[in-house]
Protein backbone atom coordinates (compact mmCIF):
# COMPACT_ATOMS: atom_id res chain seq x y z
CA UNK A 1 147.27 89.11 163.54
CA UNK A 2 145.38 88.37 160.18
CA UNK A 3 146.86 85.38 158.05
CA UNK A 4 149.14 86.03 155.52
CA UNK A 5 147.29 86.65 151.84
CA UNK A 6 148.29 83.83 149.72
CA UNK A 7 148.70 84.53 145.95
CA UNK A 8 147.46 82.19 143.64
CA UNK A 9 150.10 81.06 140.85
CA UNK A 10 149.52 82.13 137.56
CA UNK A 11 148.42 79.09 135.24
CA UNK A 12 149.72 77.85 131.97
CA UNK A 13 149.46 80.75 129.28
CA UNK A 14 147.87 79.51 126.20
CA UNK A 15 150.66 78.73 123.53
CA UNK A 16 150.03 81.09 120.57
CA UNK A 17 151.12 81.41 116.97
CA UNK A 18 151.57 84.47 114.00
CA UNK A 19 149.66 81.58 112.19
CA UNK A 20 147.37 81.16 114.56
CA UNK A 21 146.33 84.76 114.82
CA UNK A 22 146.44 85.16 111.20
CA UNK A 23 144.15 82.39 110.51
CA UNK A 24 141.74 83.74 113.33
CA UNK A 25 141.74 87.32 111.46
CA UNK A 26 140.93 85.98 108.39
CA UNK A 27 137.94 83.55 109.84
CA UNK A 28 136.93 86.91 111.05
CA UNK A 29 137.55 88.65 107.70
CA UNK A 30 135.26 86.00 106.10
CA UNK A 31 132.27 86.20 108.54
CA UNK A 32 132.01 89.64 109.01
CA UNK A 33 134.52 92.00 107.11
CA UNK A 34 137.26 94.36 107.79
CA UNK A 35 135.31 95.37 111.23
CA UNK A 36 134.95 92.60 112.76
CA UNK A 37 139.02 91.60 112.46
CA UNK A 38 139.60 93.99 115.52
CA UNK A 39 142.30 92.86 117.93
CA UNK A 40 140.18 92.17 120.44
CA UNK A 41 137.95 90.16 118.08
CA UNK A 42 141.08 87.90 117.08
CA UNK A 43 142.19 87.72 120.71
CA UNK A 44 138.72 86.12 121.35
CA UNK A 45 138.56 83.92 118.62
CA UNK A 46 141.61 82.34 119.74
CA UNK A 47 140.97 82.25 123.44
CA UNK A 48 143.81 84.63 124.72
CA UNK A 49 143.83 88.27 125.80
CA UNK A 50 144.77 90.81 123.48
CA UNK A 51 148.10 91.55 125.03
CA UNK A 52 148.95 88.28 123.58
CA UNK A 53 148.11 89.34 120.16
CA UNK A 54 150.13 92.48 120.64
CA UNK A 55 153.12 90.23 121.55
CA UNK A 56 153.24 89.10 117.86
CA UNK A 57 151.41 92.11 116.48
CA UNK A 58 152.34 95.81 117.48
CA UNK A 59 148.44 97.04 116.44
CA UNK A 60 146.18 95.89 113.73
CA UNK A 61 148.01 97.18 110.75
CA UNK A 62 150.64 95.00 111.25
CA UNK A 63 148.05 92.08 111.20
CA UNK A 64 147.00 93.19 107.75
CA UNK A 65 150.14 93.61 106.37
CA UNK A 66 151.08 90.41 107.29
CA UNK A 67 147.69 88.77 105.99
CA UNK A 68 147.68 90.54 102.59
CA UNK A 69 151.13 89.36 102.57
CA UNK A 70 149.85 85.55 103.50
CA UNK A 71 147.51 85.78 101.07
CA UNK A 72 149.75 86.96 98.38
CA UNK A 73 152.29 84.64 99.37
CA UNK A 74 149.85 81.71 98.13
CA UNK A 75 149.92 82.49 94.69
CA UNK A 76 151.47 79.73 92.30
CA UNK A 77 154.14 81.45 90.71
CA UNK A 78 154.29 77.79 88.83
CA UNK A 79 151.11 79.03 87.35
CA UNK A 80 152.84 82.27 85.14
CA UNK A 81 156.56 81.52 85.67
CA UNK A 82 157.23 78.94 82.52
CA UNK A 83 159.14 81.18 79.97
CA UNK A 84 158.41 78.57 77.84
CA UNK A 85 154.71 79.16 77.65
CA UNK A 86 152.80 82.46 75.63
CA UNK A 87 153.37 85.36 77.99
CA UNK A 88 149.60 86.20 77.34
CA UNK A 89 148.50 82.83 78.15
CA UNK A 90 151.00 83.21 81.44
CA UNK A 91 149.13 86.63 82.47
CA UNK A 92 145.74 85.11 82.14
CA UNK A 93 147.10 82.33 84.24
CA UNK A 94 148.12 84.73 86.83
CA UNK A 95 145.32 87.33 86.96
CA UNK A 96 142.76 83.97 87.28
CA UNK A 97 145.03 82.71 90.14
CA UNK A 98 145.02 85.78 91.95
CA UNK A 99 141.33 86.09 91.35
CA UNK A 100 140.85 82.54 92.90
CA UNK A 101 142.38 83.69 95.84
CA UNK A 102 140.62 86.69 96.51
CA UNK A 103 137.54 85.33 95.82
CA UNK A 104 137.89 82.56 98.42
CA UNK A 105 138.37 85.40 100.95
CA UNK A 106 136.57 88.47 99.45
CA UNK A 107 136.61 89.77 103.40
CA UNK A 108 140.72 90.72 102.87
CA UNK A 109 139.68 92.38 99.39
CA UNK A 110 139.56 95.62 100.72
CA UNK A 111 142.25 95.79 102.78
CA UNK A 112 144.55 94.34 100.10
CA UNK A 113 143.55 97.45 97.60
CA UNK A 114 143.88 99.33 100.38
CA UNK A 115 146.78 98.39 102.26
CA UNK A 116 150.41 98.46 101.42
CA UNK A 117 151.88 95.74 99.48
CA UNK A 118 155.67 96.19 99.81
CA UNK A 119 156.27 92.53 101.71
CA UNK A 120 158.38 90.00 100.69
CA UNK A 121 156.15 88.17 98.41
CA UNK A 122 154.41 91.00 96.89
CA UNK A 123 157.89 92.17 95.40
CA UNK A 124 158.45 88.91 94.19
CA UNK A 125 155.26 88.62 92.57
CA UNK A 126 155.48 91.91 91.26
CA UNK A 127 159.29 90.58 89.83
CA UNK A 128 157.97 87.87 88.16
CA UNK A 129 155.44 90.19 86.21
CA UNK A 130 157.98 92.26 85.44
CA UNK A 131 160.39 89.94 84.09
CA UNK A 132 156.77 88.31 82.18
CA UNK A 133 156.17 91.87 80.56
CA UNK A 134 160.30 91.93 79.89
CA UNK A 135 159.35 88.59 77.52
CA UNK A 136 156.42 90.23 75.89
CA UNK A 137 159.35 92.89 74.32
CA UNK A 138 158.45 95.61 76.90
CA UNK A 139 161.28 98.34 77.82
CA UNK A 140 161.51 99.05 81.53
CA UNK A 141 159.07 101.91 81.68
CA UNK A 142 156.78 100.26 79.95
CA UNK A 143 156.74 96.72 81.28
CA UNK A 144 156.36 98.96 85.19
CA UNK A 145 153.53 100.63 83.69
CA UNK A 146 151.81 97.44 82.38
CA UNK A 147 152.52 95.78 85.83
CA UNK A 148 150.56 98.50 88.09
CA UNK A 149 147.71 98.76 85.24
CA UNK A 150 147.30 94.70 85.27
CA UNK A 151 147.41 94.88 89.38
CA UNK A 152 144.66 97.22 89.00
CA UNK A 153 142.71 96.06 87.11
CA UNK A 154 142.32 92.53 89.17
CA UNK A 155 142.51 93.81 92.72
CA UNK A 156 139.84 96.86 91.26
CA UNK A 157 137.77 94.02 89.17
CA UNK A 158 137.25 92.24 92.51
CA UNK A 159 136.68 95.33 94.81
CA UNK A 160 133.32 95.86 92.65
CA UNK A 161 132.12 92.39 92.80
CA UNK A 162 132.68 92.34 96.78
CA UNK A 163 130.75 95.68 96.69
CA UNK A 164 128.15 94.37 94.93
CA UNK A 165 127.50 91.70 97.90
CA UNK A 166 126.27 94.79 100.20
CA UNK A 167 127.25 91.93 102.91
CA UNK A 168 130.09 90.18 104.48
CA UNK A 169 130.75 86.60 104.18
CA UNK A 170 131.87 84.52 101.29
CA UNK A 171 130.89 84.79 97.69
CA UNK A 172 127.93 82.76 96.39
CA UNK A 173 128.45 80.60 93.23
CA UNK A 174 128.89 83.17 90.58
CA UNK A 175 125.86 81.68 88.08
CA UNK A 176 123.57 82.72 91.66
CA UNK A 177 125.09 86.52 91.27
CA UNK A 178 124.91 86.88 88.21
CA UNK A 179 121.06 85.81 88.80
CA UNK A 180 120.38 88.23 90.63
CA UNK A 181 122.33 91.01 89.16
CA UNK A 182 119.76 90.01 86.26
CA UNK A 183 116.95 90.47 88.03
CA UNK A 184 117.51 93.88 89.49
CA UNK A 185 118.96 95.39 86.42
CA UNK A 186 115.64 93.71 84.30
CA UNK A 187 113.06 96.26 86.17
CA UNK A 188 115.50 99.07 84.69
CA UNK A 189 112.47 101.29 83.37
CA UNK A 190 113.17 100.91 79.12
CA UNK A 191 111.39 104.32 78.55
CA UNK A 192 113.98 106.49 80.72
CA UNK A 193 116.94 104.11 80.63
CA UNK A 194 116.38 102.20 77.10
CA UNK A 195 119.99 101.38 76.51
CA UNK A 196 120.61 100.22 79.76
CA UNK A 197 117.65 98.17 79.88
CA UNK A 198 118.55 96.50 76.27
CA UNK A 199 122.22 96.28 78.03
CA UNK A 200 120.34 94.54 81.57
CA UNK A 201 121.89 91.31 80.60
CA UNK A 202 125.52 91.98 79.27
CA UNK A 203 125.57 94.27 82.78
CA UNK A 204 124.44 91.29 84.99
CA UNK A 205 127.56 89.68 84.08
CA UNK A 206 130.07 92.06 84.62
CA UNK A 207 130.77 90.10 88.02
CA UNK A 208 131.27 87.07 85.55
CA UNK A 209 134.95 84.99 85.20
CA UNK A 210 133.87 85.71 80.82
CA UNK A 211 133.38 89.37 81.72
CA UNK A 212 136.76 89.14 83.60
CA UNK A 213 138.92 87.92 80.78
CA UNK A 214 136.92 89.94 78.79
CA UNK A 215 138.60 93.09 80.49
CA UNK A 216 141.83 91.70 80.73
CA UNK A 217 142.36 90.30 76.96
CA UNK A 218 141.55 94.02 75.78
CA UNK A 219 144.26 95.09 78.45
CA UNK A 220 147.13 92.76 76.99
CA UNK A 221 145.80 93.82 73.52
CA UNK A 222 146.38 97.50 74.31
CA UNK A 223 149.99 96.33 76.02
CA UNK A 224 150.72 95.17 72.57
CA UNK A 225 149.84 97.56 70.65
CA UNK A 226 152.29 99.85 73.09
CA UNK A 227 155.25 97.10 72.46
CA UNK A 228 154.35 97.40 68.42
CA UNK A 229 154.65 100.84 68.37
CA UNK A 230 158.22 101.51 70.65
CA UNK A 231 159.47 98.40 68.30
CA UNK A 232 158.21 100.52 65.23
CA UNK A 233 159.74 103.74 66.42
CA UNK A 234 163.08 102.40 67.46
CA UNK A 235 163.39 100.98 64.00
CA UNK A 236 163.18 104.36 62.17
């Protein structure tokens, strides 16, 4: 009679975290873009078998709602929430913030313009702009329209500049883009493309924190102009 088969006790099971996954997925995001965040890949990077990731995390789409809303979630609302301050000099306060962030992880660029952004902190940053836009003299419609154009315009602003990259991993310093934006767009051939070519280095800075502000300044003054004329109208 053959000796009973004896079963070897399962060991400790590593001790995992939602942070702890998170953080892993954006490493992951950083290093090697939206790809290379896979399940598995997170699973890996923290040592554990994916089952353990599904524990906290039905399938990846939970993972990036919950980063975007991480990443969201780090935004200083001290930055744009003194109703004391200029509300344009409160948007430009927020719109830099947010840019600081994404820049730091241009990886989870992508999946925040892409993703949904109904979490917890997203509608509380989106409150805040509203009730910002609400102190500029906005109505309602207005001040929601104003919000998704300004939210646009930064999440689109950096989208381009992570496309420019043609890589994952983090941003270089922006004077070494915009150095060599400048040198691709100076062989633009002047005899086919003259404006462009007399425009090389304006365009090589569109990536810039100047160009940036740029945008956004002509944004608020168009927001104005909207408040002017409802003020104007509702005074006839």
């Amino acid at each position: 009679m053959s000796a009973p088969v004896r079963r070897r006790r399962p060991g400790p099971q590593r001790a995992l975290s939602e942070d702890e996954i998170l953080d892993a997925a954006l490493d992951l995001l950083d290093e090697g873009g939206a790809d290379a965040a896979s399940v598995r890949g997170i699973a890996a990077r923290v040592g554990v078998a994916p089952n353990a990731v599904y524990t906290y995390f039905p399938d990846k789409a939970a993972v990036v709602r919950a980063l975007v809303e991480r990443l969201i979630g780090g935004v200083d609302h001290d930055a744009f929430a003194d109703r004391s301050r200029p509300w344009r000099e409160r948007v430009e306060a927020l719109a830099l913030d947010l840019r600081g962030h994404l820049s730091a992880h241009p990886g989870a660029v992508g999946l925040m313009v892409g993703g949904p952004m109904g979490g917890p902190h997203a509608l509380a940053l989106n409150e805040r702009l509203l009730e910002l836009l609400a102190d500029a003299g906005l109505d309602r419609t207005d001040a929601a329209r104003a919000s998704y154009l300004l939210i646009t315009y930064v999440f689109g602003s950096m989208a381009l500049e992570v496309a420019d990259l043609h890589r994952a991993g983090r941003l270089p310093p922006e004077p070494e883009r915009i150095a060599a934006r400048q040198v691709r767009f100076s062989a633009t051939p002047a005899d086919s493309f003259p404006r462009s070519a007399a425009a090389a280095a304006t365009m090589a800075g569109y990536i810039s924190t100047e160009q940036y502000l740029w945008g956004l300044r002509r944004i608020l003054d168009g927001i104005t102009a909207v408040r002017d004329d409802g003020q104007l109208r509702d005074q006839r």
